[in-house]
N, C-alpha and C. Protein backbone atom coordinates (compact mmCIF):
# COMPACT_ATOMS: atom_id res chain seq x y z
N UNK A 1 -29.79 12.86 44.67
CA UNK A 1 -30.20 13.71 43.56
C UNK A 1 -29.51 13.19 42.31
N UNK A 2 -30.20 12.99 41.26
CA UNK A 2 -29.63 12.64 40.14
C UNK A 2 -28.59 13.47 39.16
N UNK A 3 -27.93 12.98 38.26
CA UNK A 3 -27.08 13.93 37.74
C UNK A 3 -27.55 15.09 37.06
N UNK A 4 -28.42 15.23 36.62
CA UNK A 4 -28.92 15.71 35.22
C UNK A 4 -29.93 16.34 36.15
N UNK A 5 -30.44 16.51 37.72
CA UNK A 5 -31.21 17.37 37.93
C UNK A 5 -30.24 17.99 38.62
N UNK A 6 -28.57 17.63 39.42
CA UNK A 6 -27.75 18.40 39.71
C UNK A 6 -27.12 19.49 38.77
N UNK A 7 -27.07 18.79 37.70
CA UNK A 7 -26.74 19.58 36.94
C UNK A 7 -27.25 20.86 36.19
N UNK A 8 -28.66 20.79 35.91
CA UNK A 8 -29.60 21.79 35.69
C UNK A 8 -29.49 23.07 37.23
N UNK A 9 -29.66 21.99 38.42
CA UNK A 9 -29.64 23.06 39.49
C UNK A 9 -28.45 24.20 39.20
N UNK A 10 -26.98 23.62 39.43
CA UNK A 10 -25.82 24.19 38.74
C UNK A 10 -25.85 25.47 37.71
N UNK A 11 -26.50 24.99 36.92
CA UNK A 11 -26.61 26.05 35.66
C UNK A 11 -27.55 27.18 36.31
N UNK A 12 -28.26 26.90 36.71
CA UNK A 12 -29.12 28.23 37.22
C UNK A 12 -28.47 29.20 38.14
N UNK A 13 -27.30 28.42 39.40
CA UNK A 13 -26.80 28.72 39.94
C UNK A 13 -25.79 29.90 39.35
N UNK A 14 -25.25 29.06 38.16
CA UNK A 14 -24.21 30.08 37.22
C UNK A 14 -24.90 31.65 36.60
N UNK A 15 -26.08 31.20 36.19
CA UNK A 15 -27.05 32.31 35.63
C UNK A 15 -27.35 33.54 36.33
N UNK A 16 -27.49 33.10 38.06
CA UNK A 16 -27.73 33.78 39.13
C UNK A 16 -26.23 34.46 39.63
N UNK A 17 -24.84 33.80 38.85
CA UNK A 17 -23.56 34.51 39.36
C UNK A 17 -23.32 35.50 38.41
N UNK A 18 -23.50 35.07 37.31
CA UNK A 18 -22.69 35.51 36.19
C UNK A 18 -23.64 36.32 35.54
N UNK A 19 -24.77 36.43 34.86
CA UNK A 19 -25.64 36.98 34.45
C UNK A 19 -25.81 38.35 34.39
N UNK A 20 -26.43 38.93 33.82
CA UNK A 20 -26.35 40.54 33.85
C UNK A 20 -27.78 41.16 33.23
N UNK A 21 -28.39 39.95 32.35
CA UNK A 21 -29.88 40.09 31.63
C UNK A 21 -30.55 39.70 32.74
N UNK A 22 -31.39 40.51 32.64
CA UNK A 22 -32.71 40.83 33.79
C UNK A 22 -33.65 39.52 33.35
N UNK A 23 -34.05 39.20 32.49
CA UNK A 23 -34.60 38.18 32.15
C UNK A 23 -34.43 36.76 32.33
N UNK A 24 -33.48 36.70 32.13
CA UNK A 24 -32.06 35.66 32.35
C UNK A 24 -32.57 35.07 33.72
N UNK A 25 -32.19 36.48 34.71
CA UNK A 25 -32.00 36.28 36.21
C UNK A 25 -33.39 35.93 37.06
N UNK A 26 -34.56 36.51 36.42
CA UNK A 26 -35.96 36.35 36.75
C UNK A 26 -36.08 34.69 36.22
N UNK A 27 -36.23 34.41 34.96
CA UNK A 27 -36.32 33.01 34.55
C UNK A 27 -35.07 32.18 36.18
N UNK A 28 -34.29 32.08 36.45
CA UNK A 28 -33.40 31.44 37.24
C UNK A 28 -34.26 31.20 38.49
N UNK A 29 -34.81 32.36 39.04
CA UNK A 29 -35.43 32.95 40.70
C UNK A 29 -36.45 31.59 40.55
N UNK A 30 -37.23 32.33 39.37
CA UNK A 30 -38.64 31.70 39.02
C UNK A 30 -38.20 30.15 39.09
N UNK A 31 -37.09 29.54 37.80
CA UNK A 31 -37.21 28.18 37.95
C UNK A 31 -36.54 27.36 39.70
N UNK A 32 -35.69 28.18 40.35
CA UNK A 32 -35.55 27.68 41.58
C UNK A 32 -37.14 27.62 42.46
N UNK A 33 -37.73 28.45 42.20
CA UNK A 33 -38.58 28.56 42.86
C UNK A 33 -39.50 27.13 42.99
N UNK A 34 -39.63 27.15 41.56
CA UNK A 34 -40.42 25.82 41.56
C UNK A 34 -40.08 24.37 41.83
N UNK A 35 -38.62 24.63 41.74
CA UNK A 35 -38.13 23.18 42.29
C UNK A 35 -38.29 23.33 43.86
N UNK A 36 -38.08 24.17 44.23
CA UNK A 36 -38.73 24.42 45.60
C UNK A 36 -39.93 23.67 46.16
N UNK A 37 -40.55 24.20 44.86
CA UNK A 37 -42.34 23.75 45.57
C UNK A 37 -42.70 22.18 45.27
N UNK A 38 -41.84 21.86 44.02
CA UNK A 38 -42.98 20.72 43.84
C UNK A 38 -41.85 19.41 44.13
N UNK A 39 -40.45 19.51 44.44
CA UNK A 39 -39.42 18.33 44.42
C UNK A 39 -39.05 18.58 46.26
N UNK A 40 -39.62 16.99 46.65
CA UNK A 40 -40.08 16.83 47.83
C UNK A 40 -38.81 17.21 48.92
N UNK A 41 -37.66 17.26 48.35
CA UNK A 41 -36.67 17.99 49.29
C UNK A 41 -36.05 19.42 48.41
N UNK A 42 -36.73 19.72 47.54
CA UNK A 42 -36.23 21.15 46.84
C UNK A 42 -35.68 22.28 47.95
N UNK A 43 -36.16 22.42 49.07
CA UNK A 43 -36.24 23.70 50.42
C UNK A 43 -34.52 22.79 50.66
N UNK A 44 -34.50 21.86 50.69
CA UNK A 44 -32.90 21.70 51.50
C UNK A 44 -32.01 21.27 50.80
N UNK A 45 -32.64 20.82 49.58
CA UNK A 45 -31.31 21.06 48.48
C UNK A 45 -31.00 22.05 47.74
N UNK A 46 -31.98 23.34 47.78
CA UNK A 46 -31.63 24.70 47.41
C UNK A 46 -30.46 25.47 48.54
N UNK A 47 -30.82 24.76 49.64
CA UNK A 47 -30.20 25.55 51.18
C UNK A 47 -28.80 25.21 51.10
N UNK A 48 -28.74 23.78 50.56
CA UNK A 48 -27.10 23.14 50.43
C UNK A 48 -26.48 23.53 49.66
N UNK A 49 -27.01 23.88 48.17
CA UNK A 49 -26.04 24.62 47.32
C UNK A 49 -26.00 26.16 47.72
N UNK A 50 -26.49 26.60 48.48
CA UNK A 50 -26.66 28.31 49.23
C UNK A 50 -26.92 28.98 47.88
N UNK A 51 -27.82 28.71 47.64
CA UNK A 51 -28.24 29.09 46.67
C UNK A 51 -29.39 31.04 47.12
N UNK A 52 -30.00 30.72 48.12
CA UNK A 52 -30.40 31.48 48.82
C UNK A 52 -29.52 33.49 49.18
N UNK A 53 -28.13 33.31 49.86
CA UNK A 53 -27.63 34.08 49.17
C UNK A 53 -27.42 34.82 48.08
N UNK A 54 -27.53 33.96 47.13
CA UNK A 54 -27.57 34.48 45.49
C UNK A 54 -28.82 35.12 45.21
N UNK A 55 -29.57 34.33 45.64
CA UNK A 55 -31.19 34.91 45.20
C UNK A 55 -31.45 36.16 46.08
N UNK A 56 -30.33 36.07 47.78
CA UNK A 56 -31.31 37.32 48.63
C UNK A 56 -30.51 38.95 47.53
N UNK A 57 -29.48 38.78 46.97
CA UNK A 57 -28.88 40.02 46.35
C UNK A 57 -29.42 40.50 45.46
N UNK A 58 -30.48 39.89 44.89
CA UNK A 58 -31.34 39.93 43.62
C UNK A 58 -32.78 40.90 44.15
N UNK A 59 -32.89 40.54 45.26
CA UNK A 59 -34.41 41.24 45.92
C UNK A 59 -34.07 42.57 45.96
N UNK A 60 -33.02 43.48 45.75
CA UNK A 60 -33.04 44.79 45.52
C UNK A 60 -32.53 45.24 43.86
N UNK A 61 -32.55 44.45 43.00
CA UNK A 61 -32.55 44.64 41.56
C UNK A 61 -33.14 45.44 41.09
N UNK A 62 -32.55 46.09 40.41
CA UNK A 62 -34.12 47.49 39.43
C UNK A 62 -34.63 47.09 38.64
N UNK A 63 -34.53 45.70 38.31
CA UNK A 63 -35.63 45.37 37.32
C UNK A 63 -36.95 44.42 38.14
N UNK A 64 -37.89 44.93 38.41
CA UNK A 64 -39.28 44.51 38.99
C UNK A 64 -39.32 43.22 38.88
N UNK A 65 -39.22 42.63 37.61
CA UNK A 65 -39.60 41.00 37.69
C UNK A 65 -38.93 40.10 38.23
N UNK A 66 -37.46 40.91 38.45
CA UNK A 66 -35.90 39.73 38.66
C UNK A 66 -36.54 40.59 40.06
N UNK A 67 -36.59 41.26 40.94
CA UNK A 67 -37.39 41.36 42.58
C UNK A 67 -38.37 40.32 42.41
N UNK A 68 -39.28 40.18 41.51
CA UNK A 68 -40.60 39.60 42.04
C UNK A 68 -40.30 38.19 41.89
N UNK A 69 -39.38 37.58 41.53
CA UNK A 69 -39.25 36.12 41.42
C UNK A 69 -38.37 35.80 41.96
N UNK A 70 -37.37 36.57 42.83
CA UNK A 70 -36.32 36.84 43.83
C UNK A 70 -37.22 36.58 45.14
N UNK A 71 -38.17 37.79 45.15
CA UNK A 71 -38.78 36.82 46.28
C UNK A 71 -39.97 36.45 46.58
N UNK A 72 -40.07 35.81 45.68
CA UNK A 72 -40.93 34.35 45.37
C UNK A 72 -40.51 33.12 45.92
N UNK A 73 -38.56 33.07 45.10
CA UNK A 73 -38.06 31.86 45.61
C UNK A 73 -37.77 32.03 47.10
N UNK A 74 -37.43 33.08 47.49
CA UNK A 74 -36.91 33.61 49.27
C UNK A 74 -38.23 33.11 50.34
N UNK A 75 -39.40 33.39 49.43
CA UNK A 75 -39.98 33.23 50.34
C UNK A 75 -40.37 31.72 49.98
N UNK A 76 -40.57 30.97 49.27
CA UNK A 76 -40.87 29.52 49.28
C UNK A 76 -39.58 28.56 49.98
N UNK A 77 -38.37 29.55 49.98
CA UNK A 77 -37.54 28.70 51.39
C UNK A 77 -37.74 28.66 52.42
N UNK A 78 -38.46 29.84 52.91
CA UNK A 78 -38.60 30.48 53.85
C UNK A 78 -39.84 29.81 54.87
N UNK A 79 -40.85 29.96 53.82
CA UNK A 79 -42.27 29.35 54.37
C UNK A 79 -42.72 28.36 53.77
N UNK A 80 -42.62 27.63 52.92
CA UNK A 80 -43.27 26.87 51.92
C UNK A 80 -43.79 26.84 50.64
N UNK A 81 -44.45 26.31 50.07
CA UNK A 81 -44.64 26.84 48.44
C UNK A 81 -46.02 27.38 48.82
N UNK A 82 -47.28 27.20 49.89
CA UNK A 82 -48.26 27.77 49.49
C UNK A 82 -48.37 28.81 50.11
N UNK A 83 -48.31 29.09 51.18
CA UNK A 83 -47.95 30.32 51.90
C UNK A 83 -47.34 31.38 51.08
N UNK A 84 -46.07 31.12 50.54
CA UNK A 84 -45.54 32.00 49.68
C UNK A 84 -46.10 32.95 48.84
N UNK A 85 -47.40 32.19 47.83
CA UNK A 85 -47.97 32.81 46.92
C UNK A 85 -48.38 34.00 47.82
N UNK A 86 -49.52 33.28 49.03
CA UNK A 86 -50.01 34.65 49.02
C UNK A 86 -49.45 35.80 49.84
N UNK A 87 -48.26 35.56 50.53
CA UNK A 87 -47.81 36.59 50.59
C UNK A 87 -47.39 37.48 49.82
N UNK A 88 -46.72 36.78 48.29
CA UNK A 88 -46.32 37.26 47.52
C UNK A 88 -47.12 38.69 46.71
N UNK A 89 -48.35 38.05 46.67
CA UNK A 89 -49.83 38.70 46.61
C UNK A 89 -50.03 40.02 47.10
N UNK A 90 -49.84 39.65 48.59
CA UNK A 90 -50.19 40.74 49.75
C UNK A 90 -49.21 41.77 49.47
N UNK A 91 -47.86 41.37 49.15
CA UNK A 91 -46.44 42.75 48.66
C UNK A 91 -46.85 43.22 47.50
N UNK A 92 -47.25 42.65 46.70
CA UNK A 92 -47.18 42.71 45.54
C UNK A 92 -48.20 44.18 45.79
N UNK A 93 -49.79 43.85 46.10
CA UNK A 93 -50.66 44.47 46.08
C UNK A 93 -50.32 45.54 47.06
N UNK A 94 -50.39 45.89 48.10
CA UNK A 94 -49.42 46.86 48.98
C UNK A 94 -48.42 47.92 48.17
N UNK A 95 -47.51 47.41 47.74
CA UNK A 95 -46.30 48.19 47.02
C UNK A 95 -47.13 48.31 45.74
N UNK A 96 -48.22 47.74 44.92
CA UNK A 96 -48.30 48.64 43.87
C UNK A 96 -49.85 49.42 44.23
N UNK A 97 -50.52 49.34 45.12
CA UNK A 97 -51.52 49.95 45.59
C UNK A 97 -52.56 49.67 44.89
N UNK A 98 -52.27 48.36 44.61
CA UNK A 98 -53.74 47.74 44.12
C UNK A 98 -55.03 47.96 45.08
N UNK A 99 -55.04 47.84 46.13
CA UNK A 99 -56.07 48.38 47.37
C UNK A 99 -55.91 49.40 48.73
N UNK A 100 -56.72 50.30 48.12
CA UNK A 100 -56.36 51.26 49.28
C UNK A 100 -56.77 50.49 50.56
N UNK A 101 -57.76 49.71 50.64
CA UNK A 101 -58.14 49.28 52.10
C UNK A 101 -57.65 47.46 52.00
N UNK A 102 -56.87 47.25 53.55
CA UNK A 102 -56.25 45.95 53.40
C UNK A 102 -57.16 45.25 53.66
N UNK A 103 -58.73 45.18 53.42
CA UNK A 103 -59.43 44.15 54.14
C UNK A 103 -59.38 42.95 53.45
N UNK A 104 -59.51 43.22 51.66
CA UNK A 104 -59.22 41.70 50.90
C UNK A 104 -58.04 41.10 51.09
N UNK A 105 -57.01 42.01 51.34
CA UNK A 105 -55.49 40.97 51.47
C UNK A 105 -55.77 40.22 52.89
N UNK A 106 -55.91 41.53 53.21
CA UNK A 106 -56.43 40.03 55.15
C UNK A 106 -56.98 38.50 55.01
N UNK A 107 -58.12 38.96 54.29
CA UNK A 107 -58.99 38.27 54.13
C UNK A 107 -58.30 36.84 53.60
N UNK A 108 -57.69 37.54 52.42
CA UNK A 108 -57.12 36.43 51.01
C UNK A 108 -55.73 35.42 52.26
N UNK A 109 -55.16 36.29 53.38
CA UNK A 109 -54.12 35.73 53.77
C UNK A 109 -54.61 35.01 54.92
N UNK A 110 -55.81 35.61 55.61
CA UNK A 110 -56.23 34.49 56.82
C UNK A 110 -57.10 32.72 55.95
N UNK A 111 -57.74 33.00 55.03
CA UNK A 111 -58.25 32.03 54.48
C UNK A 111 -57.12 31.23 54.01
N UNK A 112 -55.72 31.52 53.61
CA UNK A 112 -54.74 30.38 53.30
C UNK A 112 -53.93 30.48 54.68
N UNK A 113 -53.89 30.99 55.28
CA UNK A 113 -53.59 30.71 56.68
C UNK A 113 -54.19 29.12 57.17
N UNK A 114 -55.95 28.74 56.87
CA UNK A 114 -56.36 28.34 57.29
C UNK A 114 -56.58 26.78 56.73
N UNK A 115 -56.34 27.04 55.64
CA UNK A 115 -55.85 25.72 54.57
C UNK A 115 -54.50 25.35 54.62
């Protein structure tokens, strides 16, 4: 890993210790997240700095967005980057009762099941 992308990792890391702005902490979730998805060992160089810890204390936050990008990144360690979305989807919609009947989330989660 290069310096200057160790080093960025680092800082987020700090953001996720030290931090106290809800915004702050959502921007951090969110940008781990994506190094997750698209930097071809992101899942095990997030795991080495335990970075994961930091992010699981965040998934009960009272601010909604620092949860929703908390576990975003939890779950793109967890399962992968595409999987993730739509689970993310399926909570999302569930907990805010976007559909009383689960047949589209099924639907939406067996079709990326299947891709």
């Amino acid at each position: 890993m290069d310096n200057l992308l160790s080093q960025i990792l680092r800082v987020l890391l700090t953001i996720l210790d030290t931090s106290s702005d809800p915004r702050a902490l959502a921007v951090a979730c969110f940008d781990l997240s994506q190094f997750i998805q698209y930097h071809p060992a992101g899942r095990v160089i997030v795991t080495d700095l335990k970075a994961k810890e930091r992010v699981m204390k965040l998934m009960n936050h009272e601010n909604t967005e620092v949860t929703k990008s908390a576990l975003l990144c939890i779950q793109r360690l967890f399962l992968g980057a595409n999987l993730a979305v739509v689970r993310l989807f399926i909570y999302l919609s569930i907990i805010g009762g976007i559909y009383e009947s689960g047949e589209l989330v099924c639907w939406i989660f067996l079709s990326a099941v299947k891709n």
